[in-house]
Structure formats: C-alpha cells, structure tokens
C-alpha atoms as a PDB file:
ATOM      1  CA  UNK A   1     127.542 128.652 119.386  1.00  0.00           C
ATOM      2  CA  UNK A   2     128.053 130.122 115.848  1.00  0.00           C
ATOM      3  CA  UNK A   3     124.342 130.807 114.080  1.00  0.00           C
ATOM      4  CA  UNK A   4     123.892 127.959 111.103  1.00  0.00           C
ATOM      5  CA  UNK A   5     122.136 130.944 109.098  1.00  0.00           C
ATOM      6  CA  UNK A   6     124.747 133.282 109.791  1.00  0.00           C
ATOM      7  CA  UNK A   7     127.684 131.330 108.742  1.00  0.00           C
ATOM      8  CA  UNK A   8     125.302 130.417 105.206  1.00  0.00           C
ATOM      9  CA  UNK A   9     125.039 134.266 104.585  1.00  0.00           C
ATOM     10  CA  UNK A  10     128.867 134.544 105.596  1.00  0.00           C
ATOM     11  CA  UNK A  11     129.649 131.815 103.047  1.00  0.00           C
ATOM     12  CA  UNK A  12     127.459 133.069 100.182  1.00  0.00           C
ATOM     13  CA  UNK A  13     129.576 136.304 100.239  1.00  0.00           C
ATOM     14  CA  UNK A  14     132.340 134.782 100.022  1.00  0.00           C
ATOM     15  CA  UNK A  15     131.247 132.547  97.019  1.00  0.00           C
ATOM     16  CA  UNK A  16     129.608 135.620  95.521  1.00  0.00           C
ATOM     17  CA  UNK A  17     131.965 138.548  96.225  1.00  0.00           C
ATOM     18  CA  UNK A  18     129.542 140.918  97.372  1.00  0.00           C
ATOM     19  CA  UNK A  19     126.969 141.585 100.020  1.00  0.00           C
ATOM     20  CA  UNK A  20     124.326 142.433  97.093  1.00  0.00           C
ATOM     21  CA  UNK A  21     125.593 138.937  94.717  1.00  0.00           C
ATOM     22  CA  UNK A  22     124.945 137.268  98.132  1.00  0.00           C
ATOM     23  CA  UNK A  23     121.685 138.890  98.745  1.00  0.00           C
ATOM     24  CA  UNK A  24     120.510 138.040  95.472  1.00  0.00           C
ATOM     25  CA  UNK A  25     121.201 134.231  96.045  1.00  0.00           C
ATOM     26  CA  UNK A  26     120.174 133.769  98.880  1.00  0.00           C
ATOM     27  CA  UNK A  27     116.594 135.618  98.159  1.00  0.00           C
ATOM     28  CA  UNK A  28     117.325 137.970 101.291  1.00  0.00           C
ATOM     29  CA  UNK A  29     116.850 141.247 101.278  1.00  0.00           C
ATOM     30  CA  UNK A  30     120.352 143.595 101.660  1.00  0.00           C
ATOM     31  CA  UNK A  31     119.678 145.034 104.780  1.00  0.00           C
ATOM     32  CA  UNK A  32     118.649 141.345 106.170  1.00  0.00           C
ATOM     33  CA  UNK A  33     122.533 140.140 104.868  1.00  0.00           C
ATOM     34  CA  UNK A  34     124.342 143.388 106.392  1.00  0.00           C
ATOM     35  CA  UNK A  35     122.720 142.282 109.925  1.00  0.00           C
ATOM     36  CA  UNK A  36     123.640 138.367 109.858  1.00  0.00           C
ATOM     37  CA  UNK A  37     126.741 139.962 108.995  1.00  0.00           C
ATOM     38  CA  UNK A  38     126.576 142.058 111.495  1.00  0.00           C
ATOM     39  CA  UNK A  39     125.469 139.969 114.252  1.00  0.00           C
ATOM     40  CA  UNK A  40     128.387 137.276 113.316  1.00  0.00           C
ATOM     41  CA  UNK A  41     131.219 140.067 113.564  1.00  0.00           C
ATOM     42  CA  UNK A  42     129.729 140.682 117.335  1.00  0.00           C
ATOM     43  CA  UNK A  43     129.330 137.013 118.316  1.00  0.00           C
ATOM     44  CA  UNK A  44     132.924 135.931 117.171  1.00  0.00           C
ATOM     45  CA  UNK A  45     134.620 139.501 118.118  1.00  0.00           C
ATOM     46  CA  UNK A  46     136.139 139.692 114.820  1.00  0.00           C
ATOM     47  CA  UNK A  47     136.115 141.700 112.034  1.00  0.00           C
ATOM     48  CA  UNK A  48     134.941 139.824 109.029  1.00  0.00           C
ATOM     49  CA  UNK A  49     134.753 142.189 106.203  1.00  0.00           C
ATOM     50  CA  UNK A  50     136.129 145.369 104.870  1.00  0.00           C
ATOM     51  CA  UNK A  51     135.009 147.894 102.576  1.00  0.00           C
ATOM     52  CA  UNK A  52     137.022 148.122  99.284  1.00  0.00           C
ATOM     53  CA  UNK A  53     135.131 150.815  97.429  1.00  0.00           C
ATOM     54  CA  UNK A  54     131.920 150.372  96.927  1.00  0.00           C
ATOM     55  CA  UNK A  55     132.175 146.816  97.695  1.00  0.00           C
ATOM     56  CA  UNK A  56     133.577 144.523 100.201  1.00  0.00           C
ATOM     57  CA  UNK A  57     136.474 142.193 101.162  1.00  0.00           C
ATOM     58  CA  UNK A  58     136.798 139.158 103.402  1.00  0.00           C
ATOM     59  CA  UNK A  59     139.590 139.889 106.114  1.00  0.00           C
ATOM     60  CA  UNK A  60     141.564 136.998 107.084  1.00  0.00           C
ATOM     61  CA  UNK A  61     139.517 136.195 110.012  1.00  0.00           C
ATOM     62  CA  UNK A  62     136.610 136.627 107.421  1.00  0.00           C
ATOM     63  CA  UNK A  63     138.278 134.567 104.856  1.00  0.00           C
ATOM     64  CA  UNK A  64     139.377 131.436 107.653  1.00  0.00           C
ATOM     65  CA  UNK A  65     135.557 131.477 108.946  1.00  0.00           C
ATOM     66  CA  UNK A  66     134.009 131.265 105.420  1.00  0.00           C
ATOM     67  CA  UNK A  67     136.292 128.259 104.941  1.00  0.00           C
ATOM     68  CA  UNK A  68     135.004 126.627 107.682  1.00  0.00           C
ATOM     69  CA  UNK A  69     131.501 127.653 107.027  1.00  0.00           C
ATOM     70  CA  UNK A  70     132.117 125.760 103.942  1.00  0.00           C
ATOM     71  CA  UNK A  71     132.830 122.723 105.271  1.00  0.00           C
ATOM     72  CA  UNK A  72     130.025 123.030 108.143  1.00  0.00           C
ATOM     73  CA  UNK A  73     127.172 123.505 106.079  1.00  0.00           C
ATOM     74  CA  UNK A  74     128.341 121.102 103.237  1.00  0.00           C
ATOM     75  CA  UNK A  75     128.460 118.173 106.170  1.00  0.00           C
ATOM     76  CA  UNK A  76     124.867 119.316 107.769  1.00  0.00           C
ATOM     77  CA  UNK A  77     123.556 118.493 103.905  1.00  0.00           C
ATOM     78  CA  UNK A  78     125.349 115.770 103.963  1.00  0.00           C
ATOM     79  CA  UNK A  79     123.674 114.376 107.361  1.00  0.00           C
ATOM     80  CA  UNK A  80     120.077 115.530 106.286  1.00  0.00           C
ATOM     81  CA  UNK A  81     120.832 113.536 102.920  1.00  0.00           C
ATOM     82  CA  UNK A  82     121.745 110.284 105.325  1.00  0.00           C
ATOM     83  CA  UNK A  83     119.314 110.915 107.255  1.00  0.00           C
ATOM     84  CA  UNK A  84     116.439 110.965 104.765  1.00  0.00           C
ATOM     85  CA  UNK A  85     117.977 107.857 102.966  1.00  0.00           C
ATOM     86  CA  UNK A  86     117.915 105.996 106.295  1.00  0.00           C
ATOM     87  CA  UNK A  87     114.212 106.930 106.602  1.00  0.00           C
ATOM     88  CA  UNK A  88     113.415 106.104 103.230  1.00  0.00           C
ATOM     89  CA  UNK A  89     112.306 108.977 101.565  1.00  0.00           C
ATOM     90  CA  UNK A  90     114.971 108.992  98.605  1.00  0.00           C
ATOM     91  CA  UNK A  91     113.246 105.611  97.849  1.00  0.00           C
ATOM     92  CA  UNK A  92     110.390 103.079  98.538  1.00  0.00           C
ATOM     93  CA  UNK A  93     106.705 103.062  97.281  1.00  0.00           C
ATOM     94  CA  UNK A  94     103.435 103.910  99.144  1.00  0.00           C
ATOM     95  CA  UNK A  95     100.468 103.588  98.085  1.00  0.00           C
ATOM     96  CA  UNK A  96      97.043 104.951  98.475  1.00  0.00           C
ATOM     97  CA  UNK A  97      93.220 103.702  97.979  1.00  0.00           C
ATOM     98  CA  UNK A  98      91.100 106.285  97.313  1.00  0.00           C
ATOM     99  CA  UNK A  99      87.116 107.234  96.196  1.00  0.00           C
ATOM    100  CA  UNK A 100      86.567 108.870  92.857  1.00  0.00           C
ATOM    101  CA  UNK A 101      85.291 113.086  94.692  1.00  0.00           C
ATOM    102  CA  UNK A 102      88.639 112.597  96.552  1.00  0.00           C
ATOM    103  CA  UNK A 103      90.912 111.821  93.726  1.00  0.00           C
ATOM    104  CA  UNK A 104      89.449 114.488  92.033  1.00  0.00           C
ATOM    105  CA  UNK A 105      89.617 117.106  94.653  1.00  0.00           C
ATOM    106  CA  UNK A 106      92.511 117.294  96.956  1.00  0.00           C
ATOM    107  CA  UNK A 107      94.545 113.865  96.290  1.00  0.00           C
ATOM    108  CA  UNK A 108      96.618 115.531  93.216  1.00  0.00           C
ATOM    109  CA  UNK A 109      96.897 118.619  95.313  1.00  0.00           C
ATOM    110  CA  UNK A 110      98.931 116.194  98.060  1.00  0.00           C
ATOM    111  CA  UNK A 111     100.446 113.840  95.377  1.00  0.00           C
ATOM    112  CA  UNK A 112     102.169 116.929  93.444  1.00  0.00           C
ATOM    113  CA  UNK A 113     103.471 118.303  97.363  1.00  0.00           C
ATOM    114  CA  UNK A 114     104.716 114.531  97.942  1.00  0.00           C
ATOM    115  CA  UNK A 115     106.220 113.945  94.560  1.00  0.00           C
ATOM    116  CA  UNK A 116     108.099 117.428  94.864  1.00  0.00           C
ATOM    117  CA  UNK A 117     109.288 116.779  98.349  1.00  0.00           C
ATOM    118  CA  UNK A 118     110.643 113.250  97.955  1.00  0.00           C
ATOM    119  CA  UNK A 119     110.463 112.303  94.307  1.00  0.00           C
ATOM    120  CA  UNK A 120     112.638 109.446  94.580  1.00  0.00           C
ATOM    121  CA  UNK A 121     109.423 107.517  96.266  1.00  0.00           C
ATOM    122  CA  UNK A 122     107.386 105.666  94.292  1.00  0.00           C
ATOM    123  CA  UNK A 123     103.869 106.752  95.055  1.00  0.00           C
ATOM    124  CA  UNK A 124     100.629 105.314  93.471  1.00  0.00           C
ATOM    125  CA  UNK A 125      96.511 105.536  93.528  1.00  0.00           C
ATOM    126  CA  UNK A 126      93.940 102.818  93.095  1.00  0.00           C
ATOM    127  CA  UNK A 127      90.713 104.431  92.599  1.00  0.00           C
ATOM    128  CA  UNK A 128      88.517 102.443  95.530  1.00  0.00           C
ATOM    129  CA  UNK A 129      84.936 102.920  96.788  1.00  0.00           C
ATOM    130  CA  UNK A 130      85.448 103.253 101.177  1.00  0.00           C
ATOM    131  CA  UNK A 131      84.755  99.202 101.894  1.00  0.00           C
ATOM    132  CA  UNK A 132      87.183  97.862  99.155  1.00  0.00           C
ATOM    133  CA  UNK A 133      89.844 100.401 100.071  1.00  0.00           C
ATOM    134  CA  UNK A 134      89.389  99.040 103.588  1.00  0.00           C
ATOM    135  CA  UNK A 135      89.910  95.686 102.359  1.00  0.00           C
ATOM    136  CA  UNK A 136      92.934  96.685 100.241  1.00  0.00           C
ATOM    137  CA  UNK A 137      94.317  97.890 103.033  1.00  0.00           C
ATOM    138  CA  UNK A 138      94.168  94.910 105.140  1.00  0.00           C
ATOM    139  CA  UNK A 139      95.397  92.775 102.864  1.00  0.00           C
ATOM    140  CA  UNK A 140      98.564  95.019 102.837  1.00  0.00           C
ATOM    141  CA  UNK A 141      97.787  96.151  99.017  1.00  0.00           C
ATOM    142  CA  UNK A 142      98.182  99.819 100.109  1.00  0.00           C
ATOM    143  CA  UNK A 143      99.669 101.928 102.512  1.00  0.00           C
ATOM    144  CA  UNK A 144      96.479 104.217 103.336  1.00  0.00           C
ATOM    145  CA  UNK A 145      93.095 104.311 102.425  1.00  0.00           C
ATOM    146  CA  UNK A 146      90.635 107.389 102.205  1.00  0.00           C
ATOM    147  CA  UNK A 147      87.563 106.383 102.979  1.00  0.00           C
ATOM    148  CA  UNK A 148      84.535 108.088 104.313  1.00  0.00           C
ATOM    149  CA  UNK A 149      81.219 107.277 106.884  1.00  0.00           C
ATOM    150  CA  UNK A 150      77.863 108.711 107.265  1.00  0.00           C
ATOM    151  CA  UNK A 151      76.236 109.035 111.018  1.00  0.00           C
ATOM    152  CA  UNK A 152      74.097 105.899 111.232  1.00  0.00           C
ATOM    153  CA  UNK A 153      75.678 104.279 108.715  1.00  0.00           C
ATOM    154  CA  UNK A 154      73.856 101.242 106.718  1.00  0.00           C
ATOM    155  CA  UNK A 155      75.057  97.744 106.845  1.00  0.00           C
ATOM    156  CA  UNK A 156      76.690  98.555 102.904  1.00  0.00           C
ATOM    157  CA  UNK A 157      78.581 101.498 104.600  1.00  0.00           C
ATOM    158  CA  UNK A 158      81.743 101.329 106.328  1.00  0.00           C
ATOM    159  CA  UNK A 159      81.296 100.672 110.108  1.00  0.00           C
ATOM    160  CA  UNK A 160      82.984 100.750 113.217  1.00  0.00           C
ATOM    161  CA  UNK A 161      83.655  97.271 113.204  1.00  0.00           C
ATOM    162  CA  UNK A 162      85.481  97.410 109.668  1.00  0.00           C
ATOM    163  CA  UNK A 163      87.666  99.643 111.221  1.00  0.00           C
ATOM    164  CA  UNK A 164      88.622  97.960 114.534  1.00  0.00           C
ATOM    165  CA  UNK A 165      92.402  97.530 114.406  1.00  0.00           C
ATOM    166  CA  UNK A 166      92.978 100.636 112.083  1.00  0.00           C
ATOM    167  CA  UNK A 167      93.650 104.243 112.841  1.00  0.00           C
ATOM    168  CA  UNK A 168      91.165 106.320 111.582  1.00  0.00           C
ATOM    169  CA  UNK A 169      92.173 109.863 111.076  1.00  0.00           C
ATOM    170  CA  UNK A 170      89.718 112.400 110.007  1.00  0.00           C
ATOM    171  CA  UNK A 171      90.417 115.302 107.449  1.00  0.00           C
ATOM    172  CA  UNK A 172      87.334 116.819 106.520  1.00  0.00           C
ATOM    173  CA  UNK A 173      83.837 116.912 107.413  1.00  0.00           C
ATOM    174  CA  UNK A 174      81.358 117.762 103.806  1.00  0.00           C
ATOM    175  CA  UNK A 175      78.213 118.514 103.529  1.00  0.00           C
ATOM    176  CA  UNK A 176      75.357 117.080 101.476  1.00  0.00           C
ATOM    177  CA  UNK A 177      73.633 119.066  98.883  1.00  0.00           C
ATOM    178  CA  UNK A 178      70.231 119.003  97.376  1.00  0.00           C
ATOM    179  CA  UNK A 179      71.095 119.151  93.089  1.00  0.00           C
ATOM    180  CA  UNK A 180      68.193 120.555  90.862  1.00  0.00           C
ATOM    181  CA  UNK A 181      68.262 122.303  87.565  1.00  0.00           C
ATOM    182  CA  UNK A 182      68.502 125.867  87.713  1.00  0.00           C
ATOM    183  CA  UNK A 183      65.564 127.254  87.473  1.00  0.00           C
ATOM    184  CA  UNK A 184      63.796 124.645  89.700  1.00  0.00           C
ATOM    185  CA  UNK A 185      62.045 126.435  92.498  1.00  0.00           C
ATOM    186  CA  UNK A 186      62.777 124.457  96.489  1.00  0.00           C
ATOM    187  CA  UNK A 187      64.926 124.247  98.676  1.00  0.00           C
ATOM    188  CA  UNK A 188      64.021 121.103 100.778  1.00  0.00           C
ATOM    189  CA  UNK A 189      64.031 117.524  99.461  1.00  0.00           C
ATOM    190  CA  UNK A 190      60.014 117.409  99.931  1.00  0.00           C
ATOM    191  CA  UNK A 191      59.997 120.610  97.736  1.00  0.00           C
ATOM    192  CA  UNK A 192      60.747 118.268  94.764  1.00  0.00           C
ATOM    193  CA  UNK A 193      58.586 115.105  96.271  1.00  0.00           C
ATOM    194  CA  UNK A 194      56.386 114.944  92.866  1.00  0.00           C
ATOM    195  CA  UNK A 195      59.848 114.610  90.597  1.00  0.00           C
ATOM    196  CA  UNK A 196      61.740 112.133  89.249  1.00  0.00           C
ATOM    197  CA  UNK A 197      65.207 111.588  90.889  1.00  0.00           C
ATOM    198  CA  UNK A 198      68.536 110.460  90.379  1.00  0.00           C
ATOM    199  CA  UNK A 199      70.490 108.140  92.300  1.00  0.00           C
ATOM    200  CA  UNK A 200      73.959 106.881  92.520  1.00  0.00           C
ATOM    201  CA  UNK A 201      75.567 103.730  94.306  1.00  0.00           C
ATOM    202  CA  UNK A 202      73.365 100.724  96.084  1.00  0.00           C
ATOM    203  CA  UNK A 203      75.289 103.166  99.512  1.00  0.00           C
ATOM    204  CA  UNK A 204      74.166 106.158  98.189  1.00  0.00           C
ATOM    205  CA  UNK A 205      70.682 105.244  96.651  1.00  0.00           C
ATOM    206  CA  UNK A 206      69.535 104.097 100.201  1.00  0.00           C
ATOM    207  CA  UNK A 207      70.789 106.776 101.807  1.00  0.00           C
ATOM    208  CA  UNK A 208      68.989 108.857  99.686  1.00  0.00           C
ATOM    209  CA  UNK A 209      65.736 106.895 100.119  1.00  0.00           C
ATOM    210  CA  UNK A 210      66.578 107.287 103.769  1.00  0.00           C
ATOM    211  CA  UNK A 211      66.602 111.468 103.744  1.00  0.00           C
ATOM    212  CA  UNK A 212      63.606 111.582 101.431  1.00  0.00           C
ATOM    213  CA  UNK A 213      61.448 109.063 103.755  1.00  0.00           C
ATOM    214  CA  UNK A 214      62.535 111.370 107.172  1.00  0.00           C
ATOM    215  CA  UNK A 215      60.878 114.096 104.732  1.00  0.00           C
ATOM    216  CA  UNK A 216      57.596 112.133 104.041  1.00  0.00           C
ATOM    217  CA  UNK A 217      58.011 110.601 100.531  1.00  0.00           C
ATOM    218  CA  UNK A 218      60.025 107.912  98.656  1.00  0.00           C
ATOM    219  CA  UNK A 219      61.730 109.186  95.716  1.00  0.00           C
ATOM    220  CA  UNK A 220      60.768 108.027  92.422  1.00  0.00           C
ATOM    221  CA  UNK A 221      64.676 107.077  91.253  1.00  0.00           C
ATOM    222  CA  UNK A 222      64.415 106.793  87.564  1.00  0.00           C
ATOM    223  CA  UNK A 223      68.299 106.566  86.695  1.00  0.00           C
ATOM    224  CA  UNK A 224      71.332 105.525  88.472  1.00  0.00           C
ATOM    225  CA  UNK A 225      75.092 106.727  87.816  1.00  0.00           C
ATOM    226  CA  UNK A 226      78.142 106.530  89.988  1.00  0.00           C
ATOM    227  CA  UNK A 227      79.750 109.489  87.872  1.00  0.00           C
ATOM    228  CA  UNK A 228      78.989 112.718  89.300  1.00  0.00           C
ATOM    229  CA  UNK A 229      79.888 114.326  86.205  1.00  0.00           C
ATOM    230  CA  UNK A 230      77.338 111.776  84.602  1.00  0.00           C
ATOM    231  CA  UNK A 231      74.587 112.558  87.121  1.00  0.00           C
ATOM    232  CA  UNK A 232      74.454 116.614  87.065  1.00  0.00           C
ATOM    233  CA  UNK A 233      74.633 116.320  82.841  1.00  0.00           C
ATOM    234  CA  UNK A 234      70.992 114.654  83.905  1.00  0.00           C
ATOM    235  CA  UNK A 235      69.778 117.042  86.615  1.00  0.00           C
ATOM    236  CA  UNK A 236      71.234 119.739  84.043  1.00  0.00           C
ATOM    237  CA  UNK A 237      68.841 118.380  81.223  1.00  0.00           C
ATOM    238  CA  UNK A 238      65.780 118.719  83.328  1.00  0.00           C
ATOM    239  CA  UNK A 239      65.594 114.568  84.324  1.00  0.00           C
ATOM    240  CA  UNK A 240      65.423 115.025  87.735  1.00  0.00           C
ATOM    241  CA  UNK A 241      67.220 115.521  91.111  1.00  0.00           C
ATOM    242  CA  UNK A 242      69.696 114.230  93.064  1.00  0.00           C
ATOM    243  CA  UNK A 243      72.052 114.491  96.486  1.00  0.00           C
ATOM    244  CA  UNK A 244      75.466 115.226  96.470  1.00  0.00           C
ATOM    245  CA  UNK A 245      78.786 115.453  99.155  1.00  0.00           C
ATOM    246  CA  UNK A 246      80.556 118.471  98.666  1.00  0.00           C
ATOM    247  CA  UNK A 247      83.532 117.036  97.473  1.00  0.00           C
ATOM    248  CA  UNK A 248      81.867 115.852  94.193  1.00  0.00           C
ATOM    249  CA  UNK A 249      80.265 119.614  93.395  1.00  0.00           C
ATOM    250  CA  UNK A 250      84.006 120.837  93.860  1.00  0.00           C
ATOM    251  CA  UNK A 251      85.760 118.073  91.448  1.00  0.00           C
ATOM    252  CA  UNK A 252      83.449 119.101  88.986  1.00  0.00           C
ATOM    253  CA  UNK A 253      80.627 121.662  88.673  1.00  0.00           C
ATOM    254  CA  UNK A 254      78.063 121.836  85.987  1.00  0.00           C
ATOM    255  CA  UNK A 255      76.681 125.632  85.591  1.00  0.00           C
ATOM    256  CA  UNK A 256      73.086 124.373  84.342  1.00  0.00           C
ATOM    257  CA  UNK A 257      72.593 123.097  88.122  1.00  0.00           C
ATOM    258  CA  UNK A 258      71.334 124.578  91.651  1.00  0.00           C
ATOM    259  CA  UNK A 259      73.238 123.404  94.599  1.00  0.00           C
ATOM    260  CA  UNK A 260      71.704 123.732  98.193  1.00  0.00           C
ATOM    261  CA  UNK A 261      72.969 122.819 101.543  1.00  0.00           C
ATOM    262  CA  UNK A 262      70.868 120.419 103.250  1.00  0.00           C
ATOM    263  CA  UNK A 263      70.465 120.282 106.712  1.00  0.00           C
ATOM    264  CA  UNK A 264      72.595 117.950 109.501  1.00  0.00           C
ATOM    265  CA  UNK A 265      75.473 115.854 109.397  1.00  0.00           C
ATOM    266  CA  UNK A 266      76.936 114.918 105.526  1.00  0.00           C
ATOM    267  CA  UNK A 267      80.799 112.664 105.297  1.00  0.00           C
ATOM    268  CA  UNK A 268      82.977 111.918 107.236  1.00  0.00           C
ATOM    269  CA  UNK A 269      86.136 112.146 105.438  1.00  0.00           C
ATOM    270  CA  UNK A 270      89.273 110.301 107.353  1.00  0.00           C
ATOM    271  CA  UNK A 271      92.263 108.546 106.249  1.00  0.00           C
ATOM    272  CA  UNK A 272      93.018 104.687 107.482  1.00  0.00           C
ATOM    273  CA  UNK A 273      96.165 103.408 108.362  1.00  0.00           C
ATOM    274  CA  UNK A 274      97.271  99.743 109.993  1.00  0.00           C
ATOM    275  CA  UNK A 275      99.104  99.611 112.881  1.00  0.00           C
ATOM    276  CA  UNK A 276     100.320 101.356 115.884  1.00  0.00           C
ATOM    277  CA  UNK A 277     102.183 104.487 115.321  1.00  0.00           C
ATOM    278  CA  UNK A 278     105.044 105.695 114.125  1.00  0.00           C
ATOM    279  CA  UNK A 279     104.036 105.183 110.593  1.00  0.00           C
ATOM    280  CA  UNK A 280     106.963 104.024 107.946  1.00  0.00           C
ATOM    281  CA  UNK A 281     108.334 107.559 106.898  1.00  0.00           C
ATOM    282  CA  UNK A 282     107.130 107.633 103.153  1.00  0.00           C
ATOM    283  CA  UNK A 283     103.356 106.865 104.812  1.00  0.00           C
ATOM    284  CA  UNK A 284     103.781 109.437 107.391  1.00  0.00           C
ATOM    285  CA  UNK A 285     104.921 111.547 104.642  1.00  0.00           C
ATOM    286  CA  UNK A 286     101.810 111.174 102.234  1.00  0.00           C
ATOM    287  CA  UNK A 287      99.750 111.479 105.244  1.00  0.00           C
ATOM    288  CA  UNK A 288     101.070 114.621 106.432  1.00  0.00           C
ATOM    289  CA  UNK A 289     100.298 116.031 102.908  1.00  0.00           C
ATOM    290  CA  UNK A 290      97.041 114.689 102.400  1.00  0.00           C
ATOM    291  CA  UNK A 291      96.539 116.795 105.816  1.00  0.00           C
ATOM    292  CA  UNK A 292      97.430 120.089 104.053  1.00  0.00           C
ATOM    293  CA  UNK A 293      95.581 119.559 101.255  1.00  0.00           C
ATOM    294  CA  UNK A 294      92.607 118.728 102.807  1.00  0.00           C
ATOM    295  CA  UNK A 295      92.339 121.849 104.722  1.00  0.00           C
ATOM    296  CA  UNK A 296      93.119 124.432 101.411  1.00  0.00           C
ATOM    297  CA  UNK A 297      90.950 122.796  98.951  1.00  0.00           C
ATOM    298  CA  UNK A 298      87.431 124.376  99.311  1.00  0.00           C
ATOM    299  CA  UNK A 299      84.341 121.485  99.881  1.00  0.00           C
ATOM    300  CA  UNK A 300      81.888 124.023  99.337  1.00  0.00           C
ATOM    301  CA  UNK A 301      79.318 123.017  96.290  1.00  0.00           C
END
C-alpha cells in the first residue's frame, strides 16, 4: 500500500515544481523529500522524476501518480472534516466550572490549546468555589468542573459523598505553603505562633485553624480575604501570615513575601465529569487539554 506521506511529498512537487519549493512547504528538510521520493520510486517500480538541469521533472508515471495523489489526500481531508463535524468539534458549547488559583494558572493555558484546535466550539468559564461547581455540574449547567479536596476533609469541603455518581479525575497534587513577609525569620507555623494571621474562606480559615492547633496554638486571624492577590499585599505590609496552595503563589506572586513548603499532604486537584464514559467529544476534548496543561504549568510557590 502506497505511503499517505509519500504521495503528500510527491504531490507538493508537483504543485511546487521543485524538490527544494516542495521542501520549503512542506517544512521538510531536502534530503528528507529526496528519500520519500526515493522510497516511492522503489515501492511503485517506477520512475517518477527526472533531472532537467538543475531541477527536476515529473515523468508520466510521475505526473499520473501526482494526479491521483491529488485526489487521495484531498478526500482523506475531506473524511477527517466529516468526521470531526459528526463528532462535534466544528460546533457545540462546553462549559467549565472552575476555582479562582485554577483559572489563573493553567485553565487559559488549556482554553487557548482548545480554542486553537476546534475554534468552531463554543467554550466558556464560570468562576466556582469546588462545592458550587459540583452543584453546577449536576444540575447540567456545565460540562466539567475543577474542583479540589484536602485529606480529611471538613464537612464545608467537598466529600466523597458529593462526588458519588461523578468521575473524578485527578490532575495535580499542590502543596501548601507557609506565607510571611520577607524578612520574617521561621519556617514552621509555630515559628510565627505569637503573630497575627491572615485567613481566607470559612474552608480555608478552618483548615488553617486545623494545621496551627496540630502545631500547639490557635492563630490569632485578624483579616480575612478570598483574593490571594489581596492576602499577600497584607503579609507583604507586615500584617501577618497566612497559608497558601501552590497554585495561588504561581497565578500571582508578590516579591515582598517568603514562601515555604509545609510539611504533608496539600490539594487535590481533579476534574469532575457526569456519567459513564465516553465523554461527548467537545468534553473529552477540553479534558484532554486541561490534562496537558496541568502537567507544564509549574505549582511550585
């Protein structure tokens, strides 16, 4: 059977009239053409070209094959073109709930691959905290959700029985990190037990009271923020300290801070779908590029 690639390099010289134009076009290198070339005057016993000077000419059995090649490859786009508008990737919406750290991280980073790939889908965010993207998705509002757990997660946390009847997928595990003004000596939570702190949402204010209790002390929480960006401006001006995932050091980092791995398990990062697999292709789609992403974009504070 007659190489797909072969007869494309074949056809390109034709359209081209030279082994270099072709080259060019085709982003091969020359010697890479001059073998497909090569290799398809062997496989069909033929003789495809000739040399007219310095360039080359199709022979008849050259010319009669890059006719046909023509009309091979133009049919195979046609069928991938079919094919993807059966599957519905030239059209359609998904959607996607997501937190704040993960919109600001990695979701753009699979939202421009998705949009490039099939940018006749209509894709869409709606910024959602891991328990109302949960519910979102249930009620068939989006596609996906991103959500994330915690090992021994609190009654305000997502649990396993919010999930029962979803697929969970997970992308990323991220750490936890102690935040302190540089300059702020301590490197363990009880290091800091006579300072104010910081906290963020009801989930992440108990789970902070949680760590600094297993240290020996309950944190004196004079503010609360959900904005990350909002909460190391604070720890930057000296107010106090805080904990942070990963995710939210690497959406945004302010240089007036200290960031210090803490010890054990931090997020779970996964992605939710409903229902049994195979996923509708535009979902399967977003979820194969929220995959990629995930794994290139650093979590490291």
């Amino acid at each position: 059977m007659l190489d797909v690639t072969r007869l494309t390099v074949l056809a390109a010289v034709a359209r081209h009239g030279s082994v270099t134009a072709a080259a060019r076009a085709l982003h091969y290198a020359q010697p890479s053409v001059s073998h497909h070339l090569a290799r398809l005057e062997a496989e069909t016993g033929s003789r495809l070209l000739q040399r007219v000077g310095r360039g080359v000419r199709l022979t008849e059995a050259g010319r009669l094959l890059a006719d046909r090649a023509e009309e091979i490859l133009g049919r195979l786009a046609a069928a991938e073109a079919e094919l993807a508008e059966l599957t519905g990737l030239h059209a359609g919406r998904v959607r996607l709930a997501a937190f704040p750290s993960a919109l600001g991280t990695f979701v753009p980073v699979a939202a421009a691959g998705f949009t490039t790939a099939h940018p006749g889908v209509d894709l869409r965010f709606t910024e959602a905290e891991p328990p109302a993207a949960v519910r979102l998705l249930r009620a068939g509002e989006v596609e996906a959700a991103l959500i994330f757990t915690h090992p021994g997660a609190s009654a305000r946390d997502v649990s396993s029985a919010d999930l029962a009847g979803l697929r969970a997928e997970t992308l990323l595990d991220e750490p936890t990190y102690l935040v302190v003004p540089d300059g702020w000596p301590g490197e363990r939570l009880a290091d800091h037990a006579q300072r104010p702190w910081i906290g963020g949402c009801e989930r992440c204010r108990g789970r902070l009271v949680a760590a600094c209790t297993a240290e020996g002390f309950t944190p004196d929480i004079r503010f609360t923020t959900d904005d990350y960006v909002a909460v190391q401006a604070l720890v930057a001006a000296g107010m106090g300290a805080t904990t942070l995932p990963a995710l939210a050091l690497a959406a945004h980092r302010n240089p007036r801070v200290r960031a210090v791995p803490l010890p054990g398990p931090g997020r779970r990062v996964s992605i939710a779908v409903l229902g049994d697999p195979p996923d509708p292709p535009a979902t399967a789609a977003l979820l194969a590029q929220l995959r990629a992403a995930a794994a290139t974009v650093p979590v490291v504070g």
